[in-house]
C-alpha atoms as a PDB file:
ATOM      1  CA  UNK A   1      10.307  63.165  34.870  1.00  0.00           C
ATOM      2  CA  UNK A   2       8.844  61.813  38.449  1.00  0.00           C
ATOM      3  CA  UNK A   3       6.139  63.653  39.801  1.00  0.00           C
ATOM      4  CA  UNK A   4       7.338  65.881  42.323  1.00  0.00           C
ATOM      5  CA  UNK A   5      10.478  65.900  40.807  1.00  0.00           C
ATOM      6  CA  UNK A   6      11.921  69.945  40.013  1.00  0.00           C
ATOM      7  CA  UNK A   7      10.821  71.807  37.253  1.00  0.00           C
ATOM      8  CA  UNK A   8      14.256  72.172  35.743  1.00  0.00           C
ATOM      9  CA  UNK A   9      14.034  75.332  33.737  1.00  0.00           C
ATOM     10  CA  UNK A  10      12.939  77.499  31.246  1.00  0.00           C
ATOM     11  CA  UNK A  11      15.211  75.766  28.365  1.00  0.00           C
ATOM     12  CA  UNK A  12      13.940  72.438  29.359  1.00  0.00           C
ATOM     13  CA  UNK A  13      10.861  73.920  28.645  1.00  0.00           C
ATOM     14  CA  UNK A  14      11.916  74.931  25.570  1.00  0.00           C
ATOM     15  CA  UNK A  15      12.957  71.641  24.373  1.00  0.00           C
ATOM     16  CA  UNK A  16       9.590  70.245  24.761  1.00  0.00           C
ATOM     17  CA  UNK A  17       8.193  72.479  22.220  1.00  0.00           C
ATOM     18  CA  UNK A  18      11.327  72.497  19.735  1.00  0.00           C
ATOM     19  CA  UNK A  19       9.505  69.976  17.137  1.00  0.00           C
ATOM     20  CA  UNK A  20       5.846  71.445  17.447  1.00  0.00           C
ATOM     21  CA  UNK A  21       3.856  70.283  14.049  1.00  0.00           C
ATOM     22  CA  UNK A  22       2.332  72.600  12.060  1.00  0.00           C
ATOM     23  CA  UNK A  23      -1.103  74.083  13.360  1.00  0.00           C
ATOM     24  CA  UNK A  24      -4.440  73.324  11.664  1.00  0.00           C
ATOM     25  CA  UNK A  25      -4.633  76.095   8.875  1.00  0.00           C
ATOM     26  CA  UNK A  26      -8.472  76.728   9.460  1.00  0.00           C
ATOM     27  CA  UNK A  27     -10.580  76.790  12.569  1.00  0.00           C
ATOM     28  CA  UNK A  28     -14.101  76.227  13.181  1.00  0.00           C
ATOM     29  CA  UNK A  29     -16.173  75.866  16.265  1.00  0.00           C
ATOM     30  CA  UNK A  30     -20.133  75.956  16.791  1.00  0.00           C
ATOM     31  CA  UNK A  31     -20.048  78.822  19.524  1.00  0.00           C
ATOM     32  CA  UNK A  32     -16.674  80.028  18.169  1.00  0.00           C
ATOM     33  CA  UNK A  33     -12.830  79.926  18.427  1.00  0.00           C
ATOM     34  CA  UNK A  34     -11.034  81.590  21.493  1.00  0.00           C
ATOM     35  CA  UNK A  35      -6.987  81.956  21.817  1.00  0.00           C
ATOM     36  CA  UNK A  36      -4.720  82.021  25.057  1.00  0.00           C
ATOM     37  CA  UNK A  37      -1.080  82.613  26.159  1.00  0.00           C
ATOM     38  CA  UNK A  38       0.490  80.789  28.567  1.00  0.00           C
ATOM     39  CA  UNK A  39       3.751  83.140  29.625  1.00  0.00           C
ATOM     40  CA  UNK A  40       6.490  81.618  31.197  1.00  0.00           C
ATOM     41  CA  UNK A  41       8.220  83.518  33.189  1.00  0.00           C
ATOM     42  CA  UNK A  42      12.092  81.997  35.416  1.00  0.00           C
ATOM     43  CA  UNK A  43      12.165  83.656  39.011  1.00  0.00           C
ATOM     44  CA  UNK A  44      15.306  82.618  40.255  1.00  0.00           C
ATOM     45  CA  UNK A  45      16.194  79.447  37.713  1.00  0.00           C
ATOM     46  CA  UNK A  46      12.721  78.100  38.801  1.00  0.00           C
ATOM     47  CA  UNK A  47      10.037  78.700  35.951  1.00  0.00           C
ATOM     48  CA  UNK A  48       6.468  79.909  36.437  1.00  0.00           C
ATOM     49  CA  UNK A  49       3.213  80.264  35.008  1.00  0.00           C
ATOM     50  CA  UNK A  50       1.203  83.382  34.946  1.00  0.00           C
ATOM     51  CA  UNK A  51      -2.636  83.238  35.953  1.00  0.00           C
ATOM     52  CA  UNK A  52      -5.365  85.512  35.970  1.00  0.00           C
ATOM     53  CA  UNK A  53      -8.220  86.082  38.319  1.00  0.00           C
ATOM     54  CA  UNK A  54     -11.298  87.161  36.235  1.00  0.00           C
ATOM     55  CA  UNK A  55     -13.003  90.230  37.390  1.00  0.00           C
ATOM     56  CA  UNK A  56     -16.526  89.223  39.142  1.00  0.00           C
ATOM     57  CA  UNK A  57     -18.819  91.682  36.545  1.00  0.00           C
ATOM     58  CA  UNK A  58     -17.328  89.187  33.922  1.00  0.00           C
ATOM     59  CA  UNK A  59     -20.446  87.212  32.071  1.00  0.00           C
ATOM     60  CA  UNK A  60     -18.584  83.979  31.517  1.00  0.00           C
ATOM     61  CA  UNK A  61     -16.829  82.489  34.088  1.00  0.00           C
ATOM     62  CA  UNK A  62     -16.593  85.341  36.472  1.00  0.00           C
ATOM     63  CA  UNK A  63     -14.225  85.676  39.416  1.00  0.00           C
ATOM     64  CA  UNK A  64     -12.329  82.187  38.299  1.00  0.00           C
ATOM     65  CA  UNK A  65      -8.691  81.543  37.397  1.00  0.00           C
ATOM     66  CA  UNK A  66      -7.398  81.561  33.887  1.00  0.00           C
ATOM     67  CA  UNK A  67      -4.767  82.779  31.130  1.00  0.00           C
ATOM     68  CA  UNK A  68      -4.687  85.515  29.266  1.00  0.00           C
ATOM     69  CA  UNK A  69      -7.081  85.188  26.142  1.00  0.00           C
ATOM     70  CA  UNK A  70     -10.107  86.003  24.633  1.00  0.00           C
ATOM     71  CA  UNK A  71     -11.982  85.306  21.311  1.00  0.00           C
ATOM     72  CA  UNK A  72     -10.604  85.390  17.885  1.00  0.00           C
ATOM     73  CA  UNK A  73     -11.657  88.492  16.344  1.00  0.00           C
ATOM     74  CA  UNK A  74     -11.982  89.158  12.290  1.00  0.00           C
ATOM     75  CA  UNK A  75      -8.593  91.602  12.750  1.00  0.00           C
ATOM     76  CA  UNK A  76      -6.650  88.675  14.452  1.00  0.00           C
ATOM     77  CA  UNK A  77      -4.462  86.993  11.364  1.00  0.00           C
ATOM     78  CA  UNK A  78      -4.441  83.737  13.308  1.00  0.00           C
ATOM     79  CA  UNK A  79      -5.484  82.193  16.815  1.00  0.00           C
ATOM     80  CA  UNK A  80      -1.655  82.965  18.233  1.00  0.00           C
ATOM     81  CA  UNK A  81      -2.241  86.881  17.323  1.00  0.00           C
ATOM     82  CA  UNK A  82      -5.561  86.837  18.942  1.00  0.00           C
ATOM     83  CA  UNK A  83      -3.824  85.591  22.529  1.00  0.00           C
ATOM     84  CA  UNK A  84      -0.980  88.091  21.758  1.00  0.00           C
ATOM     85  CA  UNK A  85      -3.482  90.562  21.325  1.00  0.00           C
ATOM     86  CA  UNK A  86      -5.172  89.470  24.110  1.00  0.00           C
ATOM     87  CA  UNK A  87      -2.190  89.307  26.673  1.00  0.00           C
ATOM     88  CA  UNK A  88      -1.314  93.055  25.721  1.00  0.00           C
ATOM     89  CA  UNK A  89      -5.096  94.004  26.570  1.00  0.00           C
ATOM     90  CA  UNK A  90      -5.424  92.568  29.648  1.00  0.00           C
ATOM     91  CA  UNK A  91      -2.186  92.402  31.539  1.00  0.00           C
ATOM     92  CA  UNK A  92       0.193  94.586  29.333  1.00  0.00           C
ATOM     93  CA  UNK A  93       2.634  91.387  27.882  1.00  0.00           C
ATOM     94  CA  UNK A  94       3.841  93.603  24.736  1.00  0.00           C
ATOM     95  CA  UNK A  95       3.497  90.966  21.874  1.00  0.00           C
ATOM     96  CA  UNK A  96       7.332  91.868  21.320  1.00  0.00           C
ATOM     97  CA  UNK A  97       8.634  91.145  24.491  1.00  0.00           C
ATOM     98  CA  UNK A  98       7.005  87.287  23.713  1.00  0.00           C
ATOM     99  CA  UNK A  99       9.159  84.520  22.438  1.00  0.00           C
ATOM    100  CA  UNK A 100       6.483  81.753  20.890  1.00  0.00           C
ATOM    101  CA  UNK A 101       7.434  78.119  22.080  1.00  0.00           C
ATOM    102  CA  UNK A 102       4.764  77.281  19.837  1.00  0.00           C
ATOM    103  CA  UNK A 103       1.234  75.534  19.523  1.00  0.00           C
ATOM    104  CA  UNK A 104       0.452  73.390  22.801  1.00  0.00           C
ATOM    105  CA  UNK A 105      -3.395  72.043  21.928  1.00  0.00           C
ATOM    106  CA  UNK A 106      -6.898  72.498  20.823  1.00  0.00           C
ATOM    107  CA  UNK A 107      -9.643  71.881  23.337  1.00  0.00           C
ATOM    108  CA  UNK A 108     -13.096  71.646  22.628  1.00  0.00           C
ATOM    109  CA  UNK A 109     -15.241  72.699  25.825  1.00  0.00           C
ATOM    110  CA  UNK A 110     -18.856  71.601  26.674  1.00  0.00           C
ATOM    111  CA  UNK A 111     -20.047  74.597  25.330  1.00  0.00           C
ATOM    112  CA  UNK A 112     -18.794  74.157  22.031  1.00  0.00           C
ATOM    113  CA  UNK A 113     -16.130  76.782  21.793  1.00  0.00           C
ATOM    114  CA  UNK A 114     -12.535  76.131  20.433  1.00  0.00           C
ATOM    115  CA  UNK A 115      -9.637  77.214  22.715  1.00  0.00           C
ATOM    116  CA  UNK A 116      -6.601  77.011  20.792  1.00  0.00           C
ATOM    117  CA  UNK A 117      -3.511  77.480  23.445  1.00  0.00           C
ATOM    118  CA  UNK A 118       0.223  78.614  22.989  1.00  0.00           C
ATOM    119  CA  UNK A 119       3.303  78.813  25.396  1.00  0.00           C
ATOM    120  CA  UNK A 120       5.593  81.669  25.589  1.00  0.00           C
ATOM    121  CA  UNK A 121       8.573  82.572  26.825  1.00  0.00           C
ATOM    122  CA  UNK A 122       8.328  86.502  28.492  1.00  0.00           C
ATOM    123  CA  UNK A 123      12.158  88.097  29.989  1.00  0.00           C
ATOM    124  CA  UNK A 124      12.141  89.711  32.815  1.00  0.00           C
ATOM    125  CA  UNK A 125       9.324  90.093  35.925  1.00  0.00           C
ATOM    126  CA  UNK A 126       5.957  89.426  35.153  1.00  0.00           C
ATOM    127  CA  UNK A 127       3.414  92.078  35.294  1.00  0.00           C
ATOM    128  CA  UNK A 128       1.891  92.859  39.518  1.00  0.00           C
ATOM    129  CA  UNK A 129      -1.199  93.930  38.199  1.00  0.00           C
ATOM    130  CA  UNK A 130      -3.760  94.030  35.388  1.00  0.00           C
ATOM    131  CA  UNK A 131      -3.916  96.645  32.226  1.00  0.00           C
ATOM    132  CA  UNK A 132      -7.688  96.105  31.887  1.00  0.00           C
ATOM    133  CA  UNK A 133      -9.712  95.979  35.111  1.00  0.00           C
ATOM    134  CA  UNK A 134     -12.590  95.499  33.878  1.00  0.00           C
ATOM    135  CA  UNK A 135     -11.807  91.881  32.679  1.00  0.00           C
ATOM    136  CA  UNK A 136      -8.782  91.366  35.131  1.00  0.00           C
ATOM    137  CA  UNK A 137      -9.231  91.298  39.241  1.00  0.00           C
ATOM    138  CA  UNK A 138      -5.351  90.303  39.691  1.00  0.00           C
ATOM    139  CA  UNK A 139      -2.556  88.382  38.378  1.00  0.00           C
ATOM    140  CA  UNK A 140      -0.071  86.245  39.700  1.00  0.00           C
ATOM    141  CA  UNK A 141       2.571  83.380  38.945  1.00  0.00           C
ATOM    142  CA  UNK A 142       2.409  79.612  40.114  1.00  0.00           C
ATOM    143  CA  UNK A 143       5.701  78.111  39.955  1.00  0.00           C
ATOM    144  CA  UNK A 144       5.934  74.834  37.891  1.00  0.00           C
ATOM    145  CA  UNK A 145       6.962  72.986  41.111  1.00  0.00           C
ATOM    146  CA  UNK A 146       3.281  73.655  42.934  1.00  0.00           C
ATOM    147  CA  UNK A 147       2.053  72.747  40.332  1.00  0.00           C
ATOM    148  CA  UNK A 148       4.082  69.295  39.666  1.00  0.00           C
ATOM    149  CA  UNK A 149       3.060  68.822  43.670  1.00  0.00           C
ATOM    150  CA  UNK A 150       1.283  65.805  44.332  1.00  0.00           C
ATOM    151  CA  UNK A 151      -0.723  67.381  47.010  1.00  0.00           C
ATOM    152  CA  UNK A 152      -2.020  70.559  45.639  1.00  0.00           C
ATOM    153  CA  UNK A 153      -3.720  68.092  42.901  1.00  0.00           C
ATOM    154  CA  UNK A 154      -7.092  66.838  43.554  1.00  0.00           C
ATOM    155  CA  UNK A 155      -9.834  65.424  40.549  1.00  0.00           C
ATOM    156  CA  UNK A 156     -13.464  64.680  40.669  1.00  0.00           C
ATOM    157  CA  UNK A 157     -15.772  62.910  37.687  1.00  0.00           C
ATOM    158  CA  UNK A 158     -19.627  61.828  37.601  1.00  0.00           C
ATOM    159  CA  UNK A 159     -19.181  58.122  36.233  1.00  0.00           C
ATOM    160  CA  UNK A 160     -19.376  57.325  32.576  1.00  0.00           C
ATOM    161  CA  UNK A 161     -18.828  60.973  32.093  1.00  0.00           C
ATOM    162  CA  UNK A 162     -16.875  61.663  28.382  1.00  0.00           C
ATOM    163  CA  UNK A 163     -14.315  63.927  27.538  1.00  0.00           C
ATOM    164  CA  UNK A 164     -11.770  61.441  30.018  1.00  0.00           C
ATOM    165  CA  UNK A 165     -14.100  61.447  32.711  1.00  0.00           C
ATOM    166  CA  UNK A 166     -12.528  63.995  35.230  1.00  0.00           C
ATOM    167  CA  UNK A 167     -12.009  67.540  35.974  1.00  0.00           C
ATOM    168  CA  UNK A 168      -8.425  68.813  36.876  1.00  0.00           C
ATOM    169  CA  UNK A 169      -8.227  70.811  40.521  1.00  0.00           C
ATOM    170  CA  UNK A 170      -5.022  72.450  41.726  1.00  0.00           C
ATOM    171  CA  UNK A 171      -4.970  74.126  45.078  1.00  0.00           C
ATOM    172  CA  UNK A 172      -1.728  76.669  45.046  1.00  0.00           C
ATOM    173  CA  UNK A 173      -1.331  80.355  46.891  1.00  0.00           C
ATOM    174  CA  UNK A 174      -4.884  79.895  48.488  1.00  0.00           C
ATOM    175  CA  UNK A 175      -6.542  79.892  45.244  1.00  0.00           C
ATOM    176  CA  UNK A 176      -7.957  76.868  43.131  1.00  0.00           C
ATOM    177  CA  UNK A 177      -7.080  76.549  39.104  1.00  0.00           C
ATOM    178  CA  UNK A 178      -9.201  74.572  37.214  1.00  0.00           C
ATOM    179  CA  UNK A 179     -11.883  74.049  34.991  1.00  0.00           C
ATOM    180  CA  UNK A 180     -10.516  74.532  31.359  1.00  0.00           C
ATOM    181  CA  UNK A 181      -7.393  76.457  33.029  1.00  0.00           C
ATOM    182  CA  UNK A 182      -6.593  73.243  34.454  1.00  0.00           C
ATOM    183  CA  UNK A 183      -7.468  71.227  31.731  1.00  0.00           C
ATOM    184  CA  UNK A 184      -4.804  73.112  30.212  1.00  0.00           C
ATOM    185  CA  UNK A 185      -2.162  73.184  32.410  1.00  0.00           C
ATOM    186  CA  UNK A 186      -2.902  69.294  32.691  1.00  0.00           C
ATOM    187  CA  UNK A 187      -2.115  69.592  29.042  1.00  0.00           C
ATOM    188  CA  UNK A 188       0.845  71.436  29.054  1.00  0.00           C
ATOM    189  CA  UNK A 189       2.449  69.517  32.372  1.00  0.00           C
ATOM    190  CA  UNK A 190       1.423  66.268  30.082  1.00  0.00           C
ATOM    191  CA  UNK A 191       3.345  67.718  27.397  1.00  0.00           C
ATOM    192  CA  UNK A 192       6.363  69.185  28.875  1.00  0.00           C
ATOM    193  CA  UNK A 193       7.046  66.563  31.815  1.00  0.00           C
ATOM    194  CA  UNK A 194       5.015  63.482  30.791  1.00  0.00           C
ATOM    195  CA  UNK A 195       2.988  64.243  34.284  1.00  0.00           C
ATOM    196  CA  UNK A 196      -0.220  62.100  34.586  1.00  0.00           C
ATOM    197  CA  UNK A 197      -2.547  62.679  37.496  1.00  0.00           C
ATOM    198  CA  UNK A 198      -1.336  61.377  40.589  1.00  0.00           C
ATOM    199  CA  UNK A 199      -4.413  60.272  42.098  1.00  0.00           C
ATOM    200  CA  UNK A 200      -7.589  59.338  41.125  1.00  0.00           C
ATOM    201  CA  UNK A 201     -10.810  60.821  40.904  1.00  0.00           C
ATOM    202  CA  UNK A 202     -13.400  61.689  43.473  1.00  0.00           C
ATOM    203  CA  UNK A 203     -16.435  60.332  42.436  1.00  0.00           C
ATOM    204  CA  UNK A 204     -18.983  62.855  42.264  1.00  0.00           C
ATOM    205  CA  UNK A 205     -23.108  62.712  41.874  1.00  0.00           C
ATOM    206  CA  UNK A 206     -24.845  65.952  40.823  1.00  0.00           C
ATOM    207  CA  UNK A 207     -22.446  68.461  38.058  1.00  0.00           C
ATOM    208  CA  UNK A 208     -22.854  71.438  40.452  1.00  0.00           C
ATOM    209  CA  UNK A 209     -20.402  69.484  42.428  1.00  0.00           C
ATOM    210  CA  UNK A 210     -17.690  70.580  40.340  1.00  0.00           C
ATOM    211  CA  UNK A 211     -17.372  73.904  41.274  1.00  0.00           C
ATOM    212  CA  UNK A 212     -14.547  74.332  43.796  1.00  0.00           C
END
C-alpha cells in the first residue's frame, strides 16, 4: 500500500496478523519485561488506534504519549495477559471485550527493558476517559490515515547512532507520538501496510534534542 493511501479497514488489518508465528516461550530482559495493547477500534469503516497521555506525577516517562501497558508481573501467565491486565487497569478495555490479532514485536529499549507488543481488535466506542488517573491524564484515538500521512511524520538521528539510527515523530490532534510509542506504531504500520518512513532524518547533535 502507497503512503497516504486509506487505511482500508479493520479486516485488512486482520489479515496482516492471520499467520503470526509462535511467540518466544521465555522472556528475559536486564531491567525487565513490560507488555502493551494496541486496541483497534473502526469509527465509521475507518480504523483507529487508541493512545494514552501519561499522567505528569508518573516516574518514567511522565506526561508523554503511549499504549496501554505496564510491567509483567509474577501473576501475569504470559506478556499478552500482562497488557490485558494492564488495559483493564488503566482505561477499563475488559480483557473479554478484546479479540487478540496476535504478537506484533519485541523491542529492546536503551534502558534495557523488553516491551513485548500485541494488537487487538475492541467492538464498539473506545473508552473517553481513563479508569486509573493516577497513571492516565487522557485517552484518545488517532485514525490509521493521520497516521499513514506523510506530513504529520517527521524523524531525527545523531549520526552513527545504532538501533537504525532514527527516532520516529508523528504530529496528529495537536499532540506528538513518539519515542518507543512511535517506534511501535512504526512497527505495526511496517507490518500491516509495508509503510517505510517517508522522509529522512533530521540530523541532530546533542540527545536532549530528541525530545519533542
Amino acid at each position: 500500500m502507497a503512503v497516504g493511501s486509506p487505511a482500508r479497514d479493520v479486516a485488512f488489518i486482520r489479515e496482516a496478523f492471520g499467520a503470526s508465528g509462535p511467540e518466544p516461550a521465555q522472556r528475559w530482559a536486564p531491567q525487565g519485561v513490560s507488555a502493551v495493547l494496541l486496541a483497534l477500534y473502526e469509527t465509521r469503516g475507518e480504523p483507529e488506534l487508541l493512545y494514552t497521555q501519561r499522567a505528569a506525577s508518573m516516574r518514567s516517562h511522565p506526561g508523554e504519549i503511549s499504549f496501554p501497558g505496564g510491567r509483567v508481573e509474577p501473576g501475569d501467565a504470559t506478556p499478552m495477559h500482562a497488557a490485558l491486565r494492564e488495559a483493564e487497569e488503566e482505561v477499563g478495555l475488559a480483557p473479554r471485550d478484546v479479540r487478540m490479532l496476535g504478537h506484533l514485536t519485541d523491542y529492546l529499549t536503551h534502558r534495557d527493558v523488553l516491551v513485548c507488543a500485541y494488537v487487538g481488535e475492541v467492538a464498539g466506542q473506545p473508552p473517553s476517559a481513563p479508569r486509573s488517573a493516577d497513571e492516565v491524564a487522557q485517552v484518545f484515538t488517532v485514525p490509521i490515515a493521520a497516521l499513514l500521512d506523510p506530513g504529520a511524520y517527521e524523524a531525527r538521528a545523531i549520526r552513527g547512532m545504532g538501533r537504525g539510527g532514527r527516532v520516529h515523530y508523528w504530529h496528529v490532534g495537536g499532540r506528538i507520538v513518539w519515542g518507543i510509542t512511535g517506534e511501535l506504531t512504526a512497527r505495526f504500520l511496517a507490518r500491516v501496510y509495508g509503510w517505510s518512513p517517508p522522509s529522512a532524518p533530521r540530523v541532530i547533535t546533542d540527545l536532549s534534542q530528541f525530545r519533542p
